[in-house]
C-alpha atoms as a PDB file:
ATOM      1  CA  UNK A   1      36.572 141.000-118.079  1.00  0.00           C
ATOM      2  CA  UNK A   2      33.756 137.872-119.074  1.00  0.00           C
ATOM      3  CA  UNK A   3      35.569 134.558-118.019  1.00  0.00           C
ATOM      4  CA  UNK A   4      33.684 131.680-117.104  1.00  0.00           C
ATOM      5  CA  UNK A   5      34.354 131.167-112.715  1.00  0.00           C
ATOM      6  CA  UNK A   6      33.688 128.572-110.110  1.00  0.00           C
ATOM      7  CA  UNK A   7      32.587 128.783-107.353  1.00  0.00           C
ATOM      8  CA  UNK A   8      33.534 127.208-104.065  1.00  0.00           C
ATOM      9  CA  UNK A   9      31.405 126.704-100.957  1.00  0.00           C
ATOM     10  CA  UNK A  10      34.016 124.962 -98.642  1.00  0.00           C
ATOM     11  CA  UNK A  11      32.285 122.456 -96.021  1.00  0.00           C
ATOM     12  CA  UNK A  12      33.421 120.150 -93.706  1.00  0.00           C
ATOM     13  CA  UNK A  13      31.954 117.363 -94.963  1.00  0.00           C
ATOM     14  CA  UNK A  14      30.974 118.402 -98.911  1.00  0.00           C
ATOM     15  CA  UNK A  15      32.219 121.388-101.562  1.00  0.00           C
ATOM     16  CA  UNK A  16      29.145 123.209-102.717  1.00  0.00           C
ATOM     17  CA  UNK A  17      30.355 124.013-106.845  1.00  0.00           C
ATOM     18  CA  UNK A  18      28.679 126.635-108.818  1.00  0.00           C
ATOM     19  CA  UNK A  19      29.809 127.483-112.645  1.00  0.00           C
ATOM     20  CA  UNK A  20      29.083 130.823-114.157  1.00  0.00           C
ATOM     21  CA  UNK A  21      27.939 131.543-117.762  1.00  0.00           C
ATOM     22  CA  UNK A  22      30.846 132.446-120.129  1.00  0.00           C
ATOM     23  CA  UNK A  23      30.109 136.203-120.302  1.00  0.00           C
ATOM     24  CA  UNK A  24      30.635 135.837-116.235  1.00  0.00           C
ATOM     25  CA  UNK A  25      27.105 137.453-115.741  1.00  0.00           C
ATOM     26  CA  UNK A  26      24.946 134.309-114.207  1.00  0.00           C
ATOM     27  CA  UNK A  27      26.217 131.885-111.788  1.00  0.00           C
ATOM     28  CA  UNK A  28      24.509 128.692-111.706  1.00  0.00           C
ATOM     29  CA  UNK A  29      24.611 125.526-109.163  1.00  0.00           C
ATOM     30  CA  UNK A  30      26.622 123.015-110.389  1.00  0.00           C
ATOM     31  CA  UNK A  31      27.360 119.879-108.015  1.00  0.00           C
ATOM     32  CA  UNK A  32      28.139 119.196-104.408  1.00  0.00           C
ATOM     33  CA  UNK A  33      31.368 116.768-103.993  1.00  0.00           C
ATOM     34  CA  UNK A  34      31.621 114.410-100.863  1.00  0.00           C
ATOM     35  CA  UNK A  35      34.702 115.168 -99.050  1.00  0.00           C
ATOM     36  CA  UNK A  36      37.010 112.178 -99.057  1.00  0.00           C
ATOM     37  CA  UNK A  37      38.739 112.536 -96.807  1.00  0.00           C
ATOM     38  CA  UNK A  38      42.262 113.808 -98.522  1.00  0.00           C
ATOM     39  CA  UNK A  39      42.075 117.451 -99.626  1.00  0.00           C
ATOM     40  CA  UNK A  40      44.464 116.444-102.514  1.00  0.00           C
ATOM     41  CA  UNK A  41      41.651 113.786-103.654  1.00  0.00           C
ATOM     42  CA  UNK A  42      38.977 116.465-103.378  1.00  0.00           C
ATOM     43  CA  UNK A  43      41.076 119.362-104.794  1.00  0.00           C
ATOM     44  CA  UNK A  44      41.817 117.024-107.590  1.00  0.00           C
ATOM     45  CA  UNK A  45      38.519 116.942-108.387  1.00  0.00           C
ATOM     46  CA  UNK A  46      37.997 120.686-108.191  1.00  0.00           C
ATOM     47  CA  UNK A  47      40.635 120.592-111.349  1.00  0.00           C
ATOM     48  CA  UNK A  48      39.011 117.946-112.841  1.00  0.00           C
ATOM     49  CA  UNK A  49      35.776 120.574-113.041  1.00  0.00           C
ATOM     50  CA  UNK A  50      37.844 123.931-113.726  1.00  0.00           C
ATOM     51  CA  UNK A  51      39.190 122.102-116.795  1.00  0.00           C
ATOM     52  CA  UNK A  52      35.721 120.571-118.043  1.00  0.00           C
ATOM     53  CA  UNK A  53      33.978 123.678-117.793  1.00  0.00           C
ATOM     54  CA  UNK A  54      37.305 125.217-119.043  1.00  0.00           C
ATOM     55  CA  UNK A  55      37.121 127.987-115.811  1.00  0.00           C
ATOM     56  CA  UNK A  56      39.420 130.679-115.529  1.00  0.00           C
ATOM     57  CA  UNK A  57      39.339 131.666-112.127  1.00  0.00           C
ATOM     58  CA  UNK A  58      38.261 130.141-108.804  1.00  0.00           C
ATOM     59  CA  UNK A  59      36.251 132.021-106.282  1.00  0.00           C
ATOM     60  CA  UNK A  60      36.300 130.427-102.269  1.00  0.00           C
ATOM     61  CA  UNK A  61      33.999 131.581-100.170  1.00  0.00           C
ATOM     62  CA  UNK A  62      35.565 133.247 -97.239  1.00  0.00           C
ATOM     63  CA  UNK A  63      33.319 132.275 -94.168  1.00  0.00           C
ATOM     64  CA  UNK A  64      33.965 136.054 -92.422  1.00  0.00           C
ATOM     65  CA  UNK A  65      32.184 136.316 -89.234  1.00  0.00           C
ATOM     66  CA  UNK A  66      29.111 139.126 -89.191  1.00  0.00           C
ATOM     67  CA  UNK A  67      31.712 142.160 -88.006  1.00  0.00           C
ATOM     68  CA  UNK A  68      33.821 141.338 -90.813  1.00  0.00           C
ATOM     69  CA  UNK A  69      36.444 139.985 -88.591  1.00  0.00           C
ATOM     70  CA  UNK A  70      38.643 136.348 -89.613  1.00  0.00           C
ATOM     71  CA  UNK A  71      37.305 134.163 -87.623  1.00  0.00           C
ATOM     72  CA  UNK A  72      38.445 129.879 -86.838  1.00  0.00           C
ATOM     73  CA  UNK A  73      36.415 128.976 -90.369  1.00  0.00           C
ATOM     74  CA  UNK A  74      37.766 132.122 -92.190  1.00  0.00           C
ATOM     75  CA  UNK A  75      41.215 131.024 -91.592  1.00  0.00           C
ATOM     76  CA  UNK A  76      40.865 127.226 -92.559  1.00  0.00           C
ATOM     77  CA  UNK A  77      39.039 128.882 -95.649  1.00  0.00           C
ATOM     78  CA  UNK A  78      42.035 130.562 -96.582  1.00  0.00           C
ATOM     79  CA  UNK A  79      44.152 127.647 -96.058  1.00  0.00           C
ATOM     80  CA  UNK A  80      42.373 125.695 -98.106  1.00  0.00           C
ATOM     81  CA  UNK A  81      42.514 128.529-101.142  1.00  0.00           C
ATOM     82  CA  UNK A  82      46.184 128.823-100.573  1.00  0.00           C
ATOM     83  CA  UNK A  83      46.273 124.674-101.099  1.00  0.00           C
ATOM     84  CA  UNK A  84      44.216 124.937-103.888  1.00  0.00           C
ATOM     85  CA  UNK A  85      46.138 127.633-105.671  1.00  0.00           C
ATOM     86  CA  UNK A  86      48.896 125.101-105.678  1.00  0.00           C
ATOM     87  CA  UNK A  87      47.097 122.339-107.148  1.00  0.00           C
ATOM     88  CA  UNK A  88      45.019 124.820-109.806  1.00  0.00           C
ATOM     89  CA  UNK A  89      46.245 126.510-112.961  1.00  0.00           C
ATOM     90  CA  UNK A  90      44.189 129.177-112.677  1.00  0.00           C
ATOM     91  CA  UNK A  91      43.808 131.977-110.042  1.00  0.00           C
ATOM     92  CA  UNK A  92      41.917 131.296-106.783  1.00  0.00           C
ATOM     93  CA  UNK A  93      40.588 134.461-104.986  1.00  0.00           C
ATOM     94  CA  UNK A  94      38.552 134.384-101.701  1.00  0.00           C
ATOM     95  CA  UNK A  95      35.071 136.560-101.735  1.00  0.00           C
ATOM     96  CA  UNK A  96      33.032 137.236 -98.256  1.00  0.00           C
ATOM     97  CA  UNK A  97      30.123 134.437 -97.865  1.00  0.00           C
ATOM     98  CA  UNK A  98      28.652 135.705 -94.817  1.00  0.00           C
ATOM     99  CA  UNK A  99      25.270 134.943 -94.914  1.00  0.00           C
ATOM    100  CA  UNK A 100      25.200 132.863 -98.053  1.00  0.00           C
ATOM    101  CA  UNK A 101      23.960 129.456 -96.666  1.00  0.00           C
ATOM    102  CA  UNK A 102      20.949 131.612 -94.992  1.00  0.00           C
ATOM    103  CA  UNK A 103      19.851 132.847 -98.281  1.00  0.00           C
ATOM    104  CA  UNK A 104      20.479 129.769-100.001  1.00  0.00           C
ATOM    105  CA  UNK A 105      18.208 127.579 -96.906  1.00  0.00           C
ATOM    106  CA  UNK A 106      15.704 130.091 -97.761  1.00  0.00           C
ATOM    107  CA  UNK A 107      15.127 129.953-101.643  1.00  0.00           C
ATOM    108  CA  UNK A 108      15.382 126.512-100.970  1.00  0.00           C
ATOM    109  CA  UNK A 109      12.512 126.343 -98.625  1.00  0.00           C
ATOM    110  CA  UNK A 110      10.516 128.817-100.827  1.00  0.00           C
ATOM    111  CA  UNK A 111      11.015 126.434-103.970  1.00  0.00           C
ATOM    112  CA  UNK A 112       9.060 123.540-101.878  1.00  0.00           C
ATOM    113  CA  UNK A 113      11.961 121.108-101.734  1.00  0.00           C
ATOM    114  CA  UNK A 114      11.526 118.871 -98.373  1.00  0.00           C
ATOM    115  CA  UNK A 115      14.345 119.062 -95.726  1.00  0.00           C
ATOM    116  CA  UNK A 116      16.421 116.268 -96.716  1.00  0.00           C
ATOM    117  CA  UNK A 117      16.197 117.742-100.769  1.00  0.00           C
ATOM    118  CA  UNK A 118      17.297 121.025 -99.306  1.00  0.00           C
ATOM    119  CA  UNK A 119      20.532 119.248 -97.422  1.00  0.00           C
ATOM    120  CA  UNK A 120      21.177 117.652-100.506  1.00  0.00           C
ATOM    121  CA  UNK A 121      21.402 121.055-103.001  1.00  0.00           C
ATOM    122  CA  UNK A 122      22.278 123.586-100.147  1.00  0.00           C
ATOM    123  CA  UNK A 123      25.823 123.772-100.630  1.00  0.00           C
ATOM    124  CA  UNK A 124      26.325 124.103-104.358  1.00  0.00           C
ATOM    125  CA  UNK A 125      23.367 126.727-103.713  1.00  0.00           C
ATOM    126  CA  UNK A 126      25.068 128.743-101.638  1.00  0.00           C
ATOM    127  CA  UNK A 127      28.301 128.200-103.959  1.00  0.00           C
ATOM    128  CA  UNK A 128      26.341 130.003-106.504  1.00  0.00           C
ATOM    129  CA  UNK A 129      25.529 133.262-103.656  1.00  0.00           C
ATOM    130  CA  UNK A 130      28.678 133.412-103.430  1.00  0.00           C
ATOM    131  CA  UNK A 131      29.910 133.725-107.226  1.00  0.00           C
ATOM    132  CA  UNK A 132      26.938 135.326-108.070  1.00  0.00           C
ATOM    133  CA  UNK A 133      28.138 138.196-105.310  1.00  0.00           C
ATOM    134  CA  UNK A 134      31.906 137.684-106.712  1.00  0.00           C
ATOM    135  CA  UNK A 135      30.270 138.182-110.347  1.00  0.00           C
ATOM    136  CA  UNK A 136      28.337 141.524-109.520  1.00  0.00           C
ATOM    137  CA  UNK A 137      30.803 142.898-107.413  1.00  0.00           C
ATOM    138  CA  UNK A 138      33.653 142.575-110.170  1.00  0.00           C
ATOM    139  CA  UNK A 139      31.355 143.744-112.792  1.00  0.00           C
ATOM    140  CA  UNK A 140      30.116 147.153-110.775  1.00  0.00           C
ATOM    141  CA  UNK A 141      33.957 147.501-110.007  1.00  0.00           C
ATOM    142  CA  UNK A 142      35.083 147.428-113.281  1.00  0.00           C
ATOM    143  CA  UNK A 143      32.349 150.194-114.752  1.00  0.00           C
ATOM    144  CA  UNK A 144      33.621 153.285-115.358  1.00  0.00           C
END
């Protein structure tokens, strides 16, 4: 199934967004939005993107601790999702992010950016871990 996806890297204080191509092969970092303060204004926003890049599915990232297990942050995750599925005409699904703001930090530090550039990108970065890891997991799952 190719549909073009966002991604969502949920932070206290910004929303990491990645977009992926529309065969739903490559994901690709998109922006980071300031939280605002009201999760309507900032989930309003998220619309405002699913519809300009015409998306057809959201992907969360679910913040699971390293056992796997729900923790504080994997809960308010899901709340948030659940909020967002109210406010979004398309689906929202959650997909496991452990680890993603790791790898992003460290592709950021290979690529030479300075520590304040990195702080800047690393959230839509790791927005784009995690629907790149949504991406390849639907696409092995759905091979016959």
């Amino acid at each position: 199934m190719a549909a073009r996806a966002l991604g969502i890297d949920l932070g206290e204080r910004r929303i990491g967004v990645a977009v992926s191509d529309g065969e739903g092969r490559l994901a690709t970092p998109l922006t980071v939005i300031e939280r605002s303060g009201s999760a309507k204004g900032d989930h309003r926003q998220i619309a405002e993107l699913v519809a300009e890049y015409e998306a057809e599915v959201v992907v969360v990232g679910l913040p699971l601790s390293l056992d796997g297990t729900s923790g504080v942050a994997a809960r308010g995750a899901e709340s948030e999702a659940e909020q967002l599925k109210a406010a979004l005409d398309v689906p929202v699904l959650t997909h496991d992010e452990r680890l993603t703001t790791v790898i992003a930090e460290r592709a950021l530090a290979e690529s030479g950016l300075s520590g304040k550039a990195r702080r800047k990108r690393v959230d839509m970065v790791a927005a784009s871990v995690i629907l790149q890891g949504w991406l390849d997991a639907t696409r092995r799952d759905s091979q016959p």
